[in-house]
C-alpha atoms as a PDB file:
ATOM      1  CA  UNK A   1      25.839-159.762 174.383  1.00  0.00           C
ATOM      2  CA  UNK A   2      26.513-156.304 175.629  1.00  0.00           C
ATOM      3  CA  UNK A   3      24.597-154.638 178.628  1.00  0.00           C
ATOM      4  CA  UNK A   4      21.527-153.418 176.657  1.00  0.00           C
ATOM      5  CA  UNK A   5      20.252-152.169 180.159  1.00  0.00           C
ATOM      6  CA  UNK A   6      21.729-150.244 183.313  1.00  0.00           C
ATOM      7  CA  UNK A   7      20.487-150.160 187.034  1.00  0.00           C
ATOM      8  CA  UNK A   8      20.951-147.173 188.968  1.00  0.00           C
ATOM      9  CA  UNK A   9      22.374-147.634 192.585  1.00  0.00           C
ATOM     10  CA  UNK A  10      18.496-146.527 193.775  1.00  0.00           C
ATOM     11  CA  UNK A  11      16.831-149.003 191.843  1.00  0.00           C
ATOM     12  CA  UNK A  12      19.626-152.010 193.056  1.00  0.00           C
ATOM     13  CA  UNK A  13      19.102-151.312 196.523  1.00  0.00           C
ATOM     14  CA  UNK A  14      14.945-151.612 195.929  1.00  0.00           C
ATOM     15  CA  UNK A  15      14.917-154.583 194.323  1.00  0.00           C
ATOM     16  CA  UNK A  16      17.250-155.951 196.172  1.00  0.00           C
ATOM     17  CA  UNK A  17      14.812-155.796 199.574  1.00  0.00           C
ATOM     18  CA  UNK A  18      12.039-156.506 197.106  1.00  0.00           C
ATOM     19  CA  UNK A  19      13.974-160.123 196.175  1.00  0.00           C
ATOM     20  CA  UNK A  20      15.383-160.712 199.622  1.00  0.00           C
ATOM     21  CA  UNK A  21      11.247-160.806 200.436  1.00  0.00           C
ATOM     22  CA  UNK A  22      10.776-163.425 197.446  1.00  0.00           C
ATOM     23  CA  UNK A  23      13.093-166.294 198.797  1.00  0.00           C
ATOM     24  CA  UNK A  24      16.005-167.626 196.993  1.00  0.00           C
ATOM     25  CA  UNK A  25      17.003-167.398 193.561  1.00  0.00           C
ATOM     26  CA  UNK A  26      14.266-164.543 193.243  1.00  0.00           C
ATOM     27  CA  UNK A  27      14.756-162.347 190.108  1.00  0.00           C
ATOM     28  CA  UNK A  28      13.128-159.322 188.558  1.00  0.00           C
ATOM     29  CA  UNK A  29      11.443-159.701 185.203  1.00  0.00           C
ATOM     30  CA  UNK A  30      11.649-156.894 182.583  1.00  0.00           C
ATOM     31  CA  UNK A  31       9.835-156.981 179.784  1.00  0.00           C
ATOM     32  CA  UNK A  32       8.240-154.930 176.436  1.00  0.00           C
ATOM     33  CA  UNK A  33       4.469-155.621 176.065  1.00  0.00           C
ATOM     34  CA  UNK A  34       2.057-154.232 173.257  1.00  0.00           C
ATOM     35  CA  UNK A  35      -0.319-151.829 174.646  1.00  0.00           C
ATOM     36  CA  UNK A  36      -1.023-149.045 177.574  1.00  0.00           C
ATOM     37  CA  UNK A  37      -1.619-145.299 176.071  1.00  0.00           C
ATOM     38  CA  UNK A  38       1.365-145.221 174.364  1.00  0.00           C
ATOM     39  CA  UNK A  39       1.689-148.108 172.343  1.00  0.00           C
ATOM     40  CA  UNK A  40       3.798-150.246 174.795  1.00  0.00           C
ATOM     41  CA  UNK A  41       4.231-150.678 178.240  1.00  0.00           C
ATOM     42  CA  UNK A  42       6.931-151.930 180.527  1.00  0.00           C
ATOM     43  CA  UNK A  43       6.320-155.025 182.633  1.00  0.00           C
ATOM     44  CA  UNK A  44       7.936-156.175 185.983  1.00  0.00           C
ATOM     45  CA  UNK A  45       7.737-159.445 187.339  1.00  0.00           C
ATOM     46  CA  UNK A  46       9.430-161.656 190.005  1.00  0.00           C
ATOM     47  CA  UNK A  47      10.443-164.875 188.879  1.00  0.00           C
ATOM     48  CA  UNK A  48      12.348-167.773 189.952  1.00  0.00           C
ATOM     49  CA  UNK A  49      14.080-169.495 186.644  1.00  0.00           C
ATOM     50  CA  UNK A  50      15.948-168.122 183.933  1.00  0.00           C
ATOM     51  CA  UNK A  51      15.717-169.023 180.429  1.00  0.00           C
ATOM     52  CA  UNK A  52      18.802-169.623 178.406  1.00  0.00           C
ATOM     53  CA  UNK A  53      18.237-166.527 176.096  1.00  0.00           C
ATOM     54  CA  UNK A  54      17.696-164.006 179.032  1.00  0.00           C
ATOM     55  CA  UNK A  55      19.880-160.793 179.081  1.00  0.00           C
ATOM     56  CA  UNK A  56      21.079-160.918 182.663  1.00  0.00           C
ATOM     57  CA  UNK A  57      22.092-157.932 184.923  1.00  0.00           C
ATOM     58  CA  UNK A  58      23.301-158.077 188.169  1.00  0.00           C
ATOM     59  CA  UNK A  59      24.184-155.290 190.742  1.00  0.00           C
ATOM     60  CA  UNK A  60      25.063-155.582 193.718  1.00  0.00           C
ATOM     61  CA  UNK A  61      21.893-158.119 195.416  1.00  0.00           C
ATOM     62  CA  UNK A  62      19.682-156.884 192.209  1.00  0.00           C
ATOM     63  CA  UNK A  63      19.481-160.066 189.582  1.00  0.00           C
ATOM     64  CA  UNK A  64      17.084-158.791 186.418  1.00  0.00           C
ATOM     65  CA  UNK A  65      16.529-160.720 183.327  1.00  0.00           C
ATOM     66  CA  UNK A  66      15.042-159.352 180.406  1.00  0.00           C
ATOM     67  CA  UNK A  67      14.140-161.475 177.350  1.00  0.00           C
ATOM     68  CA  UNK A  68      15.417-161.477 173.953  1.00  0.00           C
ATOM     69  CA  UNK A  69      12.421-159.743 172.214  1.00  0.00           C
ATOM     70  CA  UNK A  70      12.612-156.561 174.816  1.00  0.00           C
ATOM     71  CA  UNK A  71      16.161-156.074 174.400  1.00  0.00           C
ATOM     72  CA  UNK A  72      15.869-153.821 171.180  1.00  0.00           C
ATOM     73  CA  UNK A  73      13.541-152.267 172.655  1.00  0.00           C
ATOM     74  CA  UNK A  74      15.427-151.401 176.071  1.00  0.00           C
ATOM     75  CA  UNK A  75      18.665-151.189 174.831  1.00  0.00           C
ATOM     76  CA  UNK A  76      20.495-148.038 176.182  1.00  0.00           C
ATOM     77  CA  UNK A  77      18.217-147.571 179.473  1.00  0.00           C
ATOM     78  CA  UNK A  78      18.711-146.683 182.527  1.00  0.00           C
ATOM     79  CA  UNK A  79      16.101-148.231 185.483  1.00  0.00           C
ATOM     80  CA  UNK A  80      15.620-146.343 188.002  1.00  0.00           C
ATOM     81  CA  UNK A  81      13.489-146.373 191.185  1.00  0.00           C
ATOM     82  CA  UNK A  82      12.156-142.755 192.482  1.00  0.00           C
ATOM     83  CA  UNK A  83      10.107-141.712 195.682  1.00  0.00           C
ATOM     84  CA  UNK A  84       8.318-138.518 195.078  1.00  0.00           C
ATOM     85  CA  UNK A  85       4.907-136.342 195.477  1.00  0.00           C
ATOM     86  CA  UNK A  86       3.323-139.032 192.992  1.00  0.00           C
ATOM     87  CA  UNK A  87       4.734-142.115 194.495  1.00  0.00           C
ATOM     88  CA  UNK A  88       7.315-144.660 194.157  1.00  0.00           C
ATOM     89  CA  UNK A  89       7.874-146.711 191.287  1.00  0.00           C
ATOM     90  CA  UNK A  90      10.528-147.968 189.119  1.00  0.00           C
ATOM     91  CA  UNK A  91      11.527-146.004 185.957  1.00  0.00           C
ATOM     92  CA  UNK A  92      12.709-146.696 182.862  1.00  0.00           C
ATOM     93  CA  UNK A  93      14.680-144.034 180.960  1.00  0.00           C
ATOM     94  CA  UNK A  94      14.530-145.223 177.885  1.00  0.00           C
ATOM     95  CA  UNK A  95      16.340-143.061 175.093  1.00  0.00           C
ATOM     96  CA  UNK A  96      14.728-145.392 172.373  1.00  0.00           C
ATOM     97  CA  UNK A  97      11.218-143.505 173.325  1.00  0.00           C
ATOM     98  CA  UNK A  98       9.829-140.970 170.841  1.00  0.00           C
ATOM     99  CA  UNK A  99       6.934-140.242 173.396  1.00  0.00           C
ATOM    100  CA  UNK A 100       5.694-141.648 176.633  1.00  0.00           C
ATOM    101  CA  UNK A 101       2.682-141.519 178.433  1.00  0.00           C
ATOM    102  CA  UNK A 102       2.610-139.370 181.967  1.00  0.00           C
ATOM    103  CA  UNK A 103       2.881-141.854 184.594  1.00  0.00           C
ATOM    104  CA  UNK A 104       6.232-143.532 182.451  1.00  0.00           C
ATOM    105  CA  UNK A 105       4.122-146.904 182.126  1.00  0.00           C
ATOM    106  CA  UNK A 106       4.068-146.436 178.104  1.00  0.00           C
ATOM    107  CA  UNK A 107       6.046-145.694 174.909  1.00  0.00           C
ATOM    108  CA  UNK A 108       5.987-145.113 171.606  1.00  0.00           C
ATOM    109  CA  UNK A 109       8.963-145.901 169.088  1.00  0.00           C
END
């Protein structure tokens, strides 16, 4: 399977501490829901198995699976993790998105 998804050196190094604060074998979740103001929203999770299907991607001491059903629907991004006047949060660039909500929580295709 090709790398549908990319993690930029920013958003390694966070979930990397964010992991490290887990325990072993910790690994971020991303996944496609239906829903939020856009028609779907992106969902992060910390989990501790791996299911045979998972798309994995590691950098550096960043492990993050994302499940067969999101892949078309992530394929080509870039996750990113930015601290500015708003906040910090992760960030999905997504060039499969027609719109997106403000806060980057949502999509539409």
């Amino acid at each position: 399977m090709t790398e549908a998804v990319t993690i930029s050196e920013r958003a390694a190094r966070r979930i990397g501490e964010i992991l490290r604060k887990e325990g072993d074998g910790a690994m971020l979740r991303i996944s496609v829901e239906g829903g939020g103001c856009s028609g779907f929203q992106y969902k992060f999770d910390v989990e501790h198995a791996q299911a045979e299907d998972d798309l994995v991607i590691a950098r550096d001491s960043a492990v993050v699976l994302v499940d067969p059903a999101s892949v078309p629907f992530l394929t080509g991004s870039e996750v990113d993790f930015v601290d500015d006047l708003i906040g910090a949060s992760f960030r999905v660039n997504n060039p499969n998105a027609t719109a997106s909500c403000g806060c980057g929580t949502s999509f539409s295709i």
